[in-house]
C-alpha atoms as a PDB file:
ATOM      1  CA  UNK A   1       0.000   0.000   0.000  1.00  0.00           C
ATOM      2  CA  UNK A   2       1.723   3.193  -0.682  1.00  0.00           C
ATOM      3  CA  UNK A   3       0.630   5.835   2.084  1.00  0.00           C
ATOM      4  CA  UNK A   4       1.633   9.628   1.100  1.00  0.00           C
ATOM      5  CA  UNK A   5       0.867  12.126   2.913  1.00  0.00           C
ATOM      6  CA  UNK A   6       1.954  16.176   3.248  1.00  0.00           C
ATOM      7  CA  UNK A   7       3.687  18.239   5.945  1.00  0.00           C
ATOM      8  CA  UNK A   8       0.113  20.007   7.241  1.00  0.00           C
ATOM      9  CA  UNK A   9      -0.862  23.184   9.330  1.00  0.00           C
ATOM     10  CA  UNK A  10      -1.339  22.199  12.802  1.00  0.00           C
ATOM     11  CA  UNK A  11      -3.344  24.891  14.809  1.00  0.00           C
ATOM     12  CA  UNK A  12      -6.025  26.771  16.601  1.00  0.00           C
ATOM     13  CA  UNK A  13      -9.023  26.240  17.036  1.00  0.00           C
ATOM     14  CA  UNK A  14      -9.341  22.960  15.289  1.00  0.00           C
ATOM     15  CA  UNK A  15      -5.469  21.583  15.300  1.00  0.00           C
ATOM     16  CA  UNK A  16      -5.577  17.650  14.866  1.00  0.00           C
ATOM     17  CA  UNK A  17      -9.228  18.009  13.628  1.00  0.00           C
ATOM     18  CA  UNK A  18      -8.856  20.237  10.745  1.00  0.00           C
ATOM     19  CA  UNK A  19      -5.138  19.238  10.164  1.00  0.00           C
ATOM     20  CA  UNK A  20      -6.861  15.569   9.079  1.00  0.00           C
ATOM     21  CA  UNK A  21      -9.531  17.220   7.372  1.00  0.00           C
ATOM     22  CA  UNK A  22      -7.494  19.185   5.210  1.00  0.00           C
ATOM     23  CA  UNK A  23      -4.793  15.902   4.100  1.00  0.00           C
ATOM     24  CA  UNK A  24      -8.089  13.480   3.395  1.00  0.00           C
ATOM     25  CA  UNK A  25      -9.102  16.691   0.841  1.00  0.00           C
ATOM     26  CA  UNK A  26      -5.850  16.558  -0.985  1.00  0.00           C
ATOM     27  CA  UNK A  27      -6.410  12.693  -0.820  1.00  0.00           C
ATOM     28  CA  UNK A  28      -3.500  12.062   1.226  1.00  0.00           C
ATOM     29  CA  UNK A  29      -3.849   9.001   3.896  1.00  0.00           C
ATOM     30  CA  UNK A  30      -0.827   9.844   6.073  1.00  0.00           C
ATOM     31  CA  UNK A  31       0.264  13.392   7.508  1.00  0.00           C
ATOM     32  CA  UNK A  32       3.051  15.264   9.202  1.00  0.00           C
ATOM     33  CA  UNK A  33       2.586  17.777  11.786  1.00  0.00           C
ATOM     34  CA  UNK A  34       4.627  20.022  14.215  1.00  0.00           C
ATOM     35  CA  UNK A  35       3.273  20.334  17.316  1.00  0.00           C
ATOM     36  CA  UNK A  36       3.988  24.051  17.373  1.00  0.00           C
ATOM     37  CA  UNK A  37       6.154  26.171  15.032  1.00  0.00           C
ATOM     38  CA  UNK A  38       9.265  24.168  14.103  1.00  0.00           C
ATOM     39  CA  UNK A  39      11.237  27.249  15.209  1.00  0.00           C
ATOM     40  CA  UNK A  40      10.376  27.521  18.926  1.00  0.00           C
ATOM     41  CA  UNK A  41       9.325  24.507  22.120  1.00  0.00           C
ATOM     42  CA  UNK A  42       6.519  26.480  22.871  1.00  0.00           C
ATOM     43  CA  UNK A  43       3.432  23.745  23.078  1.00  0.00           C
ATOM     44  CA  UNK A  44      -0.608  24.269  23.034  1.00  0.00           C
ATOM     45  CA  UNK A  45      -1.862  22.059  26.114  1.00  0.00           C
ATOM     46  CA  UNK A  46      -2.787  18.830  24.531  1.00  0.00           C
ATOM     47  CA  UNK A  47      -6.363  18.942  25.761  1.00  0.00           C
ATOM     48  CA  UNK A  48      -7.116  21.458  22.840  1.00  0.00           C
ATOM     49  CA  UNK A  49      -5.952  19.096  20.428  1.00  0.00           C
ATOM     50  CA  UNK A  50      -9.238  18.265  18.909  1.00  0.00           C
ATOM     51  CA  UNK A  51      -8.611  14.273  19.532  1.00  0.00           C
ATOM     52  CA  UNK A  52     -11.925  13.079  20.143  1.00  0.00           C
ATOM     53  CA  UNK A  53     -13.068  15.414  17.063  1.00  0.00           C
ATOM     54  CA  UNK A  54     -10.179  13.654  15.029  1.00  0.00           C
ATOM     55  CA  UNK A  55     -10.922  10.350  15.762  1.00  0.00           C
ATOM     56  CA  UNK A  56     -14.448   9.860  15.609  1.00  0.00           C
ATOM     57  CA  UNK A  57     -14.182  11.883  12.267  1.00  0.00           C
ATOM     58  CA  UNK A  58     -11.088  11.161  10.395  1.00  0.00           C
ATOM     59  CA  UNK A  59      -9.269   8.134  12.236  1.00  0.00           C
ATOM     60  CA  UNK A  60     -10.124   5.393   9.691  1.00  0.00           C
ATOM     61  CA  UNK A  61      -8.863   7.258   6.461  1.00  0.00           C
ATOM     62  CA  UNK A  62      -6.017   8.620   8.499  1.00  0.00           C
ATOM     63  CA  UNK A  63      -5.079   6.397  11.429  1.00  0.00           C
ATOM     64  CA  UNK A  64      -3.353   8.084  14.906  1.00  0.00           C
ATOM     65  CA  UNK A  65       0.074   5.732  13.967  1.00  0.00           C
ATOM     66  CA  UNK A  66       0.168   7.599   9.933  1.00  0.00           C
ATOM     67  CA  UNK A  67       0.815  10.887  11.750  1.00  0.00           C
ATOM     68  CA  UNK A  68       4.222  12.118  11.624  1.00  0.00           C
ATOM     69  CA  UNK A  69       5.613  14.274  13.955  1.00  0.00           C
ATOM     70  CA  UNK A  70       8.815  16.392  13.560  1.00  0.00           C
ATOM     71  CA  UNK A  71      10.880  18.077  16.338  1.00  0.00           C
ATOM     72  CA  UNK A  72      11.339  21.593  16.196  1.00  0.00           C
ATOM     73  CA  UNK A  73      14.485  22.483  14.379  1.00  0.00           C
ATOM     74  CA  UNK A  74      16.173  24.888  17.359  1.00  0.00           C
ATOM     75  CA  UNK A  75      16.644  21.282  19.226  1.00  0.00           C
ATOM     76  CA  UNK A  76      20.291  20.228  18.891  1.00  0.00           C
ATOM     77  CA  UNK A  77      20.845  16.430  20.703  1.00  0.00           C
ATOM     78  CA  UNK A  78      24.698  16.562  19.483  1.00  0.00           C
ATOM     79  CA  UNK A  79      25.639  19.777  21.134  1.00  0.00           C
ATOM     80  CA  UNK A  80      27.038  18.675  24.446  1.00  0.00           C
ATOM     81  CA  UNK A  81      26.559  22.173  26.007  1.00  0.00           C
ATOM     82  CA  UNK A  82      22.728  22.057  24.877  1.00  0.00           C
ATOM     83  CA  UNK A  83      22.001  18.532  24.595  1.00  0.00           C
ATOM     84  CA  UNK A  84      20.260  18.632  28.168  1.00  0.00           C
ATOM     85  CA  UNK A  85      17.602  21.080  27.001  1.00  0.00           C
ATOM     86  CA  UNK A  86      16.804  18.656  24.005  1.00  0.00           C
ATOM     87  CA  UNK A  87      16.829  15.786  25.516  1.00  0.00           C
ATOM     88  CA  UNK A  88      13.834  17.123  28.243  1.00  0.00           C
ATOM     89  CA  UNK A  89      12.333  19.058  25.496  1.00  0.00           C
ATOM     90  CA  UNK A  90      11.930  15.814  23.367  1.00  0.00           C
ATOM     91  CA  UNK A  91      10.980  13.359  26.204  1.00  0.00           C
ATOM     92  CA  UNK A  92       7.677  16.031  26.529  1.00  0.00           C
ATOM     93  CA  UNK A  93       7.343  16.141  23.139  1.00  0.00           C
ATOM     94  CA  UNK A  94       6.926  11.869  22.862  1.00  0.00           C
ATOM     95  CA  UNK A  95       4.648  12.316  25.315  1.00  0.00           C
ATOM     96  CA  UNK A  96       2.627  14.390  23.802  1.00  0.00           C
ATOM     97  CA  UNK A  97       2.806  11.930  20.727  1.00  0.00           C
ATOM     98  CA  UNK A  98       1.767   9.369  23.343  1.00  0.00           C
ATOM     99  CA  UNK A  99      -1.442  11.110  23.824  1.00  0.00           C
ATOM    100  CA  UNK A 100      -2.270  11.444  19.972  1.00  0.00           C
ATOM    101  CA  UNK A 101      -0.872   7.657  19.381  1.00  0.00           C
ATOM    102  CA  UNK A 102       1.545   8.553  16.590  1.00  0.00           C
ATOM    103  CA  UNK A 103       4.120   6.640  15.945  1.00  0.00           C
ATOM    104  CA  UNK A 104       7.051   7.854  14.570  1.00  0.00           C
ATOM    105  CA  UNK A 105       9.207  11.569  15.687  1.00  0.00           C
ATOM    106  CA  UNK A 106      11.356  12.690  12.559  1.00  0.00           C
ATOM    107  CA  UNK A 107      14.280  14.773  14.449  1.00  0.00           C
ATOM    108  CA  UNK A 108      17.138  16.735  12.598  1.00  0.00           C
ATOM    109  CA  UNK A 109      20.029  14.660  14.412  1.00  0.00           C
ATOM    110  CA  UNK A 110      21.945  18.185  15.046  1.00  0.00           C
ATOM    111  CA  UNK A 111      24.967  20.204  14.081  1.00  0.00           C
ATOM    112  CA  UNK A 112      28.242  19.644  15.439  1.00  0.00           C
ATOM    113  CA  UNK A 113      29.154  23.732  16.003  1.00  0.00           C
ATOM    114  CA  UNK A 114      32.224  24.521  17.679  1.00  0.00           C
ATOM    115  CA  UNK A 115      32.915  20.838  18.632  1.00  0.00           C
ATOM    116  CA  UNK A 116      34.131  17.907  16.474  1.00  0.00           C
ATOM    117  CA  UNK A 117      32.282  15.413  14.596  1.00  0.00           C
ATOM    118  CA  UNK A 118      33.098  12.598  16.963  1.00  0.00           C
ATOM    119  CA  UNK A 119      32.052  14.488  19.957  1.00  0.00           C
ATOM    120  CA  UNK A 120      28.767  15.613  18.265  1.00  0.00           C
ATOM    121  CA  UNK A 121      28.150  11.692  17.241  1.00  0.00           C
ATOM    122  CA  UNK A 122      28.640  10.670  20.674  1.00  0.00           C
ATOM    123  CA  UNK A 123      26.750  13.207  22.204  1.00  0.00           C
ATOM    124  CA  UNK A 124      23.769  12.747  19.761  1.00  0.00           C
ATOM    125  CA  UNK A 125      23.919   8.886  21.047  1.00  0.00           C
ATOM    126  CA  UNK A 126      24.169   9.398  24.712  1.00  0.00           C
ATOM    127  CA  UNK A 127      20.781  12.149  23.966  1.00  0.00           C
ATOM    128  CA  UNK A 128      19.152   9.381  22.239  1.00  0.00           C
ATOM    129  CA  UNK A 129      19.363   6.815  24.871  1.00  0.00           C
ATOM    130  CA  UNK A 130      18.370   9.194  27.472  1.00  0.00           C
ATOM    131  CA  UNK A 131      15.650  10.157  25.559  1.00  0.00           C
ATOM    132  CA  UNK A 132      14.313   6.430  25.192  1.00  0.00           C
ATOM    133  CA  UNK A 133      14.991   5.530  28.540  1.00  0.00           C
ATOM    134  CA  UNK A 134      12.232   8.246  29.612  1.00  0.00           C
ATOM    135  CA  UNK A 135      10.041   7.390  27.171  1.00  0.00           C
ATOM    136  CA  UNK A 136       8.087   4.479  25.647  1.00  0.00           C
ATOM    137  CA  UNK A 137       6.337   3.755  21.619  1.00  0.00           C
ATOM    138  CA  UNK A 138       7.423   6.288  20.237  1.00  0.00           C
ATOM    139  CA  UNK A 139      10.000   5.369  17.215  1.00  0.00           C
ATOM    140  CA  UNK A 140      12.641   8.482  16.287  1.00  0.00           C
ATOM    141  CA  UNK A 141      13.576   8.672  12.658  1.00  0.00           C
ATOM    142  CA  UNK A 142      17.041  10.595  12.112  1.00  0.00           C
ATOM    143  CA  UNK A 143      16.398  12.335   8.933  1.00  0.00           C
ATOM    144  CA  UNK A 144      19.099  12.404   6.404  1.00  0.00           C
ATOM    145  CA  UNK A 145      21.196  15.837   6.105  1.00  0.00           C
ATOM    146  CA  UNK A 146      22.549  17.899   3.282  1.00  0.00           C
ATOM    147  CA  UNK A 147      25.911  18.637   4.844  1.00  0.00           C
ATOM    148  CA  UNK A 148      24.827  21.761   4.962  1.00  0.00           C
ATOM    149  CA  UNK A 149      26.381  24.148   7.575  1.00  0.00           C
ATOM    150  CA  UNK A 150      27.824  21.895  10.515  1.00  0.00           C
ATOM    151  CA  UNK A 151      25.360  19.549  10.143  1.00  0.00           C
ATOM    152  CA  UNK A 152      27.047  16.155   9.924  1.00  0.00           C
ATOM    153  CA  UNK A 153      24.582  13.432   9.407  1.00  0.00           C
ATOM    154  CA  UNK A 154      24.706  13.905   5.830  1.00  0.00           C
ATOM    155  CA  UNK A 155      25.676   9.490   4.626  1.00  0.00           C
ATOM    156  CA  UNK A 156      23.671   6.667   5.766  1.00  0.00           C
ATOM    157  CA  UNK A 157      26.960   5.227   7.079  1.00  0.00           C
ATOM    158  CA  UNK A 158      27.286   8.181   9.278  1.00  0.00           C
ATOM    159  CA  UNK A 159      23.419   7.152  10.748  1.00  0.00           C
ATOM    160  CA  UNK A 160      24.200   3.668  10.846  1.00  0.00           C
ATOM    161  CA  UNK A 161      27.087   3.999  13.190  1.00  0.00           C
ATOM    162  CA  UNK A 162      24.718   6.103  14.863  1.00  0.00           C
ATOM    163  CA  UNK A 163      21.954   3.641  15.334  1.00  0.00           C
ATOM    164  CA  UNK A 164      24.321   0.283  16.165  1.00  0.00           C
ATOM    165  CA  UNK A 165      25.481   2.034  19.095  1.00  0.00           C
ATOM    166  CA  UNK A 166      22.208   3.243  20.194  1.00  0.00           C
ATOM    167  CA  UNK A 167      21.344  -0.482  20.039  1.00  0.00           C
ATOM    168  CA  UNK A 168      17.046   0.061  20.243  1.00  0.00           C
ATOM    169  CA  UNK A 169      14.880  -0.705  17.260  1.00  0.00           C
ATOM    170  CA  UNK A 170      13.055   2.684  18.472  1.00  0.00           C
ATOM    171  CA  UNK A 171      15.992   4.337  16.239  1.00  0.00           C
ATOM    172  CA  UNK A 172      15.284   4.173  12.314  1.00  0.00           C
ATOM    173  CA  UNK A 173      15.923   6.818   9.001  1.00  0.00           C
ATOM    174  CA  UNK A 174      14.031   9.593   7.545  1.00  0.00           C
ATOM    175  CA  UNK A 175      15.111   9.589   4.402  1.00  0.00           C
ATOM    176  CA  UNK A 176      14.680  13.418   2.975  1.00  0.00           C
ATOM    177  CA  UNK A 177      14.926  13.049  -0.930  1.00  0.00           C
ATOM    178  CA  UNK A 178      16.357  16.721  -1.513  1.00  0.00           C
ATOM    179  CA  UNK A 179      18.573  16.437   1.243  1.00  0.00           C
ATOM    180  CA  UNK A 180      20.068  13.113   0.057  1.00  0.00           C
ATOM    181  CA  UNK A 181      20.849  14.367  -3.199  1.00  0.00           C
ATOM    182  CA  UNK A 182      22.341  17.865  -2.261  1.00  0.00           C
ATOM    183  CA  UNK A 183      24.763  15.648   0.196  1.00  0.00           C
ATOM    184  CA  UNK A 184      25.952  14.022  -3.336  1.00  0.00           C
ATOM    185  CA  UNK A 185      23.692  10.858  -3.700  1.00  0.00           C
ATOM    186  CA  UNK A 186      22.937  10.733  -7.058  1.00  0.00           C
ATOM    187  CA  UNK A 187      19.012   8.989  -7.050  1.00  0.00           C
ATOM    188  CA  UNK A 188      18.844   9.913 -10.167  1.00  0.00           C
ATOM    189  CA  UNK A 189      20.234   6.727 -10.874  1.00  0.00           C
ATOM    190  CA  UNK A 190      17.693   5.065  -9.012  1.00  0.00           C
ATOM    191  CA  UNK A 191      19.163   1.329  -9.433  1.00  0.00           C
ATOM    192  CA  UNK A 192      22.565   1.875  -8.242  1.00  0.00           C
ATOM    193  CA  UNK A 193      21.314   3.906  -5.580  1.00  0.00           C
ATOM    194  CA  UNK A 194      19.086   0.982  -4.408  1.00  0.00           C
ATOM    195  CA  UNK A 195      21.457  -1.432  -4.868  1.00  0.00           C
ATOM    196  CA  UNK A 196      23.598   0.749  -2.173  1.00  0.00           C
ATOM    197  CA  UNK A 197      20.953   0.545   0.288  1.00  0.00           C
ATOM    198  CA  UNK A 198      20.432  -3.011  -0.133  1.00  0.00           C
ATOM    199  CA  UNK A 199      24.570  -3.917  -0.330  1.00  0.00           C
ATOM    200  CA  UNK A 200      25.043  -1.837   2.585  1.00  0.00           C
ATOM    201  CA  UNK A 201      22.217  -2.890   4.959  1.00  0.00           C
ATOM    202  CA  UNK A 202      20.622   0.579   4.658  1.00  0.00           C
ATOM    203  CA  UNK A 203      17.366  -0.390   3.615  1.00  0.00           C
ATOM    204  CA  UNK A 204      16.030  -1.824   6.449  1.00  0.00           C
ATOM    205  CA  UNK A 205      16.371   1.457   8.800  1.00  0.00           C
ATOM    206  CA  UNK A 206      13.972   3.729   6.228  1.00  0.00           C
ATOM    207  CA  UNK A 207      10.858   4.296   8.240  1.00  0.00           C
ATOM    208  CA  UNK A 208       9.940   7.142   6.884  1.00  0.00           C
ATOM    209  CA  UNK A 209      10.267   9.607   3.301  1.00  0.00           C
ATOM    210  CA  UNK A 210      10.360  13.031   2.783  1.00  0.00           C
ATOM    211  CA  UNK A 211       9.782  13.726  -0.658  1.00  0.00           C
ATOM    212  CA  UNK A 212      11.176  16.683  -1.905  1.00  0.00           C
ATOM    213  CA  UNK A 213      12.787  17.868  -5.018  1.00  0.00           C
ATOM    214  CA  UNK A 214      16.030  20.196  -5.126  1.00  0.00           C
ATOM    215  CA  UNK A 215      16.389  23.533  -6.263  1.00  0.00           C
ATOM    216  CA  UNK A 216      20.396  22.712  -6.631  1.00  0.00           C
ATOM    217  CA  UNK A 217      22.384  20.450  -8.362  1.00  0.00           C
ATOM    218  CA  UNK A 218      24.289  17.206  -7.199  1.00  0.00           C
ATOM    219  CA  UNK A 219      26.208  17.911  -3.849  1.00  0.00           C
ATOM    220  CA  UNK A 220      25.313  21.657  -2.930  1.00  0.00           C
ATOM    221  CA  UNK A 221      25.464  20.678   0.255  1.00  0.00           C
ATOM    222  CA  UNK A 222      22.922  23.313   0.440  1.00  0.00           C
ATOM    223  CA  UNK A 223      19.234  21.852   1.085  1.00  0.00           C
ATOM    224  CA  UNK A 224      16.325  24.297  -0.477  1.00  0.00           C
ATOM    225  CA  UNK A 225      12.933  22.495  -1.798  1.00  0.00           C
ATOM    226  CA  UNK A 226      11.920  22.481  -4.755  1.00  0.00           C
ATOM    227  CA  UNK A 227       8.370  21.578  -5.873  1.00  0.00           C
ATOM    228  CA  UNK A 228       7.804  18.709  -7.381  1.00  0.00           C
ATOM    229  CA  UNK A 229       9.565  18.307 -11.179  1.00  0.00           C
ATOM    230  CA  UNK A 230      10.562  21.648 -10.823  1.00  0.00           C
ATOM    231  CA  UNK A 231      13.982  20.997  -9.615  1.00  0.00           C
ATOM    232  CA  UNK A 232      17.007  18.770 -10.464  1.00  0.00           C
ATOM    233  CA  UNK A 233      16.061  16.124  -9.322  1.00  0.00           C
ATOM    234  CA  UNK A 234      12.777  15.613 -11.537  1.00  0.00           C
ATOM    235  CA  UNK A 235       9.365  13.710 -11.382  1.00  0.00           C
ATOM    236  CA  UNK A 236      10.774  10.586 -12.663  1.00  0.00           C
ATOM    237  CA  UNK A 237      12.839  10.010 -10.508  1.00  0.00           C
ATOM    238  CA  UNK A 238      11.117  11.122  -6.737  1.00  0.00           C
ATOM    239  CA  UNK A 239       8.056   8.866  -8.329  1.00  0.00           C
ATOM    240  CA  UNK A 240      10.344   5.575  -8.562  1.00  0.00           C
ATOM    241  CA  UNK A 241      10.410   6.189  -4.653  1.00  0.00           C
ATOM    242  CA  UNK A 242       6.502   6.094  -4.435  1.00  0.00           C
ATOM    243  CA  UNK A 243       5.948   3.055  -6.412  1.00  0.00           C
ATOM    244  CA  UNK A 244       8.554   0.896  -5.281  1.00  0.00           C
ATOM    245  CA  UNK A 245       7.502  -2.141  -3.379  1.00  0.00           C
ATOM    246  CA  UNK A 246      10.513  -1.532  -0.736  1.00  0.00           C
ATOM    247  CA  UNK A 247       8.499   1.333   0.586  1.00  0.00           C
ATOM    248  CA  UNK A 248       5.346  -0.077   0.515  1.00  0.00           C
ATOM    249  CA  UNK A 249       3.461   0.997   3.974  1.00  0.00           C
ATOM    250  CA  UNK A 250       5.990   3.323   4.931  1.00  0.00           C
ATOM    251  CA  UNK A 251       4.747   7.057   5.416  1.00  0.00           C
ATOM    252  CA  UNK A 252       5.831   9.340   2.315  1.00  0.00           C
ATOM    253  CA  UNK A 253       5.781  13.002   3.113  1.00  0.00           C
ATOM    254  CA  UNK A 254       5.577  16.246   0.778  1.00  0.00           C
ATOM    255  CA  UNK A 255       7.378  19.111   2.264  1.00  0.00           C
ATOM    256  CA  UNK A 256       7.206  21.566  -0.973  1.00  0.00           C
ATOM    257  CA  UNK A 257       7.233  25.051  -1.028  1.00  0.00           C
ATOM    258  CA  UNK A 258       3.677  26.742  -1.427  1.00  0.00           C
ATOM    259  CA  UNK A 259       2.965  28.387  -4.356  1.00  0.00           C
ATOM    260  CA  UNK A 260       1.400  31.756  -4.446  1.00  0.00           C
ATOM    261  CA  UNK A 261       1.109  31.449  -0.903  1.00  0.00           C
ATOM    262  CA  UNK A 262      -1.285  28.433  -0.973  1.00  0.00           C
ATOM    263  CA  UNK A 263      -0.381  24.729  -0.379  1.00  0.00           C
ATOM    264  CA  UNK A 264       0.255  22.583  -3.426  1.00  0.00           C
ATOM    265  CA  UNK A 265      -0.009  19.335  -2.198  1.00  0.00           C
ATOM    266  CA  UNK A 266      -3.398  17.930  -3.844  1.00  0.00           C
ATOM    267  CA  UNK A 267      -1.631  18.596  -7.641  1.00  0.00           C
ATOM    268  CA  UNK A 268       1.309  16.955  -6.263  1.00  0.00           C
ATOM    269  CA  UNK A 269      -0.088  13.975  -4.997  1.00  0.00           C
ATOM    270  CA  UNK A 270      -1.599  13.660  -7.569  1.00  0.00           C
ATOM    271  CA  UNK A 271       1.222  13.770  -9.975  1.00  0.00           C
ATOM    272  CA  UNK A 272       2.904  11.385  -7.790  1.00  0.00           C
ATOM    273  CA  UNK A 273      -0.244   9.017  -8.014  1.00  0.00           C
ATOM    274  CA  UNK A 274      -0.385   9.052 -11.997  1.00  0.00           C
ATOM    275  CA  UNK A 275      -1.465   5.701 -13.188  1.00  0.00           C
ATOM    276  CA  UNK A 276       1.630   5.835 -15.118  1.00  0.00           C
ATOM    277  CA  UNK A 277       3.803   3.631 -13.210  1.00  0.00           C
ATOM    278  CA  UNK A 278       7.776   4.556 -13.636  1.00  0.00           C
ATOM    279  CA  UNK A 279       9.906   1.694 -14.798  1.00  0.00           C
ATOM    280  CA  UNK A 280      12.104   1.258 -11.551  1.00  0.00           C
ATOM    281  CA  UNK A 281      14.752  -0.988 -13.011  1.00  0.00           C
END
């Protein structure tokens, strides 16, 4: 079954309510929220979520485990000077996921700043156990960086490492199509790309897609969305991702730029969904 869904507005009065409303309109039967802007911790009590509303309305088309939520970017888990303040932040935050039922917490894995790489990775995996030691369900999906910056998660060797040591099969990939390919992965070559994943025991971490094209070329290491087959990495190619049987069942989310201020995730899914199946090999 191939479940996409969009990144969707999540707020007053009607929050998970309207937020499922407006994904089943743009026939969409997954969905990724923030549960407050992805720039600040500040959080709505959960009681004026709308959950009752949700459920008895919208639950079957768009079940409480096809909701993806995604940490608030400020959080950085590899900073050892700040990785106390994300580590509490995101324990309240899975509990708040706990509440709605969702499943899976997409979290930028951090930037390394003034320290080094291997004190970053170890102080991302220290956060993480912490963080799952405090908590329960709730599965975190490391999304995939463009190297931008000092952000250092940018190779699915880099998240591996990562998730061996954490040792918890509450630890899996997001796997952000524009970011991939701006950190030099070239999916354009679909195939070869796959036959990475597979070679290197990759596959089986991917949890969860963001699908995204790139408004840069091969290794810009510099991770800015484009909409769908407008950028470089095309139509073709992001729609091998939804039709291949690997990712069957696991969520696929838009996270395009509006266009003339308005949403255009109902013409994208449905370019995505074209009867017109890509040839994936």
């Amino acid at each position: 079954m191939i479940k996409i869904g969009s990144h969707i507005s999540f707020s007053k009065p009607n929050y998970l309510e309207k937020a499922a409303q407006e994904s089943i309109e743009n026939n969409a039967n997954c969905m990724m929220i923030y549960l407050g802007a992805p720039q600040t911790t500040l959080r709505v009590p959960k009681e004026n979520y709308h959950l009752e509303q949700y459920k008895n309305l919208y639950s079957k088309k768009i079940s409480p485990q096809d909701i993806i939520v995604h940490a608030p970017y400020i959080v950085n888990p590899s900073n050892p000077e700040k990785s106390q303040f994300a580590i509490n932040f995101l324990v309240s935050e899975i509990k708040r996921m706990n509440y709605i039922g969702a499943k899976y917490l997409v979290l930028h894995p951090g930037s390394h700043t003034t320290f080094t790489i291997e004190e970053a990775k170890n102080t991302l995996i220290e956060s993480l156990k912490k963080i799952l030691a405090q908590t329960n369900d709730v599965i975190i999906a490391l999304e995939t960086m463009a190297g931008n910056g000092s952000n250092y998660c940018n190779s699915f060797e880099i998240l591996k490492e990562i998730i061996e040591k954490v040792d918890s099969k509450r630890i899996c990939i997001c796997l952000d199509t524009c970011h991939i390919w701006d950190a030099g992965y070239n999916i354009k070559n679909y195939e070869q790309f796959k036959s990475y994943l597979k070679e290197k025991d990759f596959l089986k971490y991917i949890k969860v897609i963001h699908l995204n094209d790139s408004k840069n070329e091969l290794n810009s290491k510099k991770d800015r969305h484009a909409n769908i087959g407008q950028g470089y990495i095309g139509l073709e190619s992001l729609k091998k991702f939804v039709f291949d049987p690997d990712f069957d069942n696991i969520p696929i989310i838009l996270e395009t730029p509006y266009i003339n201020n308005k949403p255009p995730y109902k013409e994208e899914i449905s370019l995505l969904l074209d009867k017109t199946e890509p040839t994936l090999f």
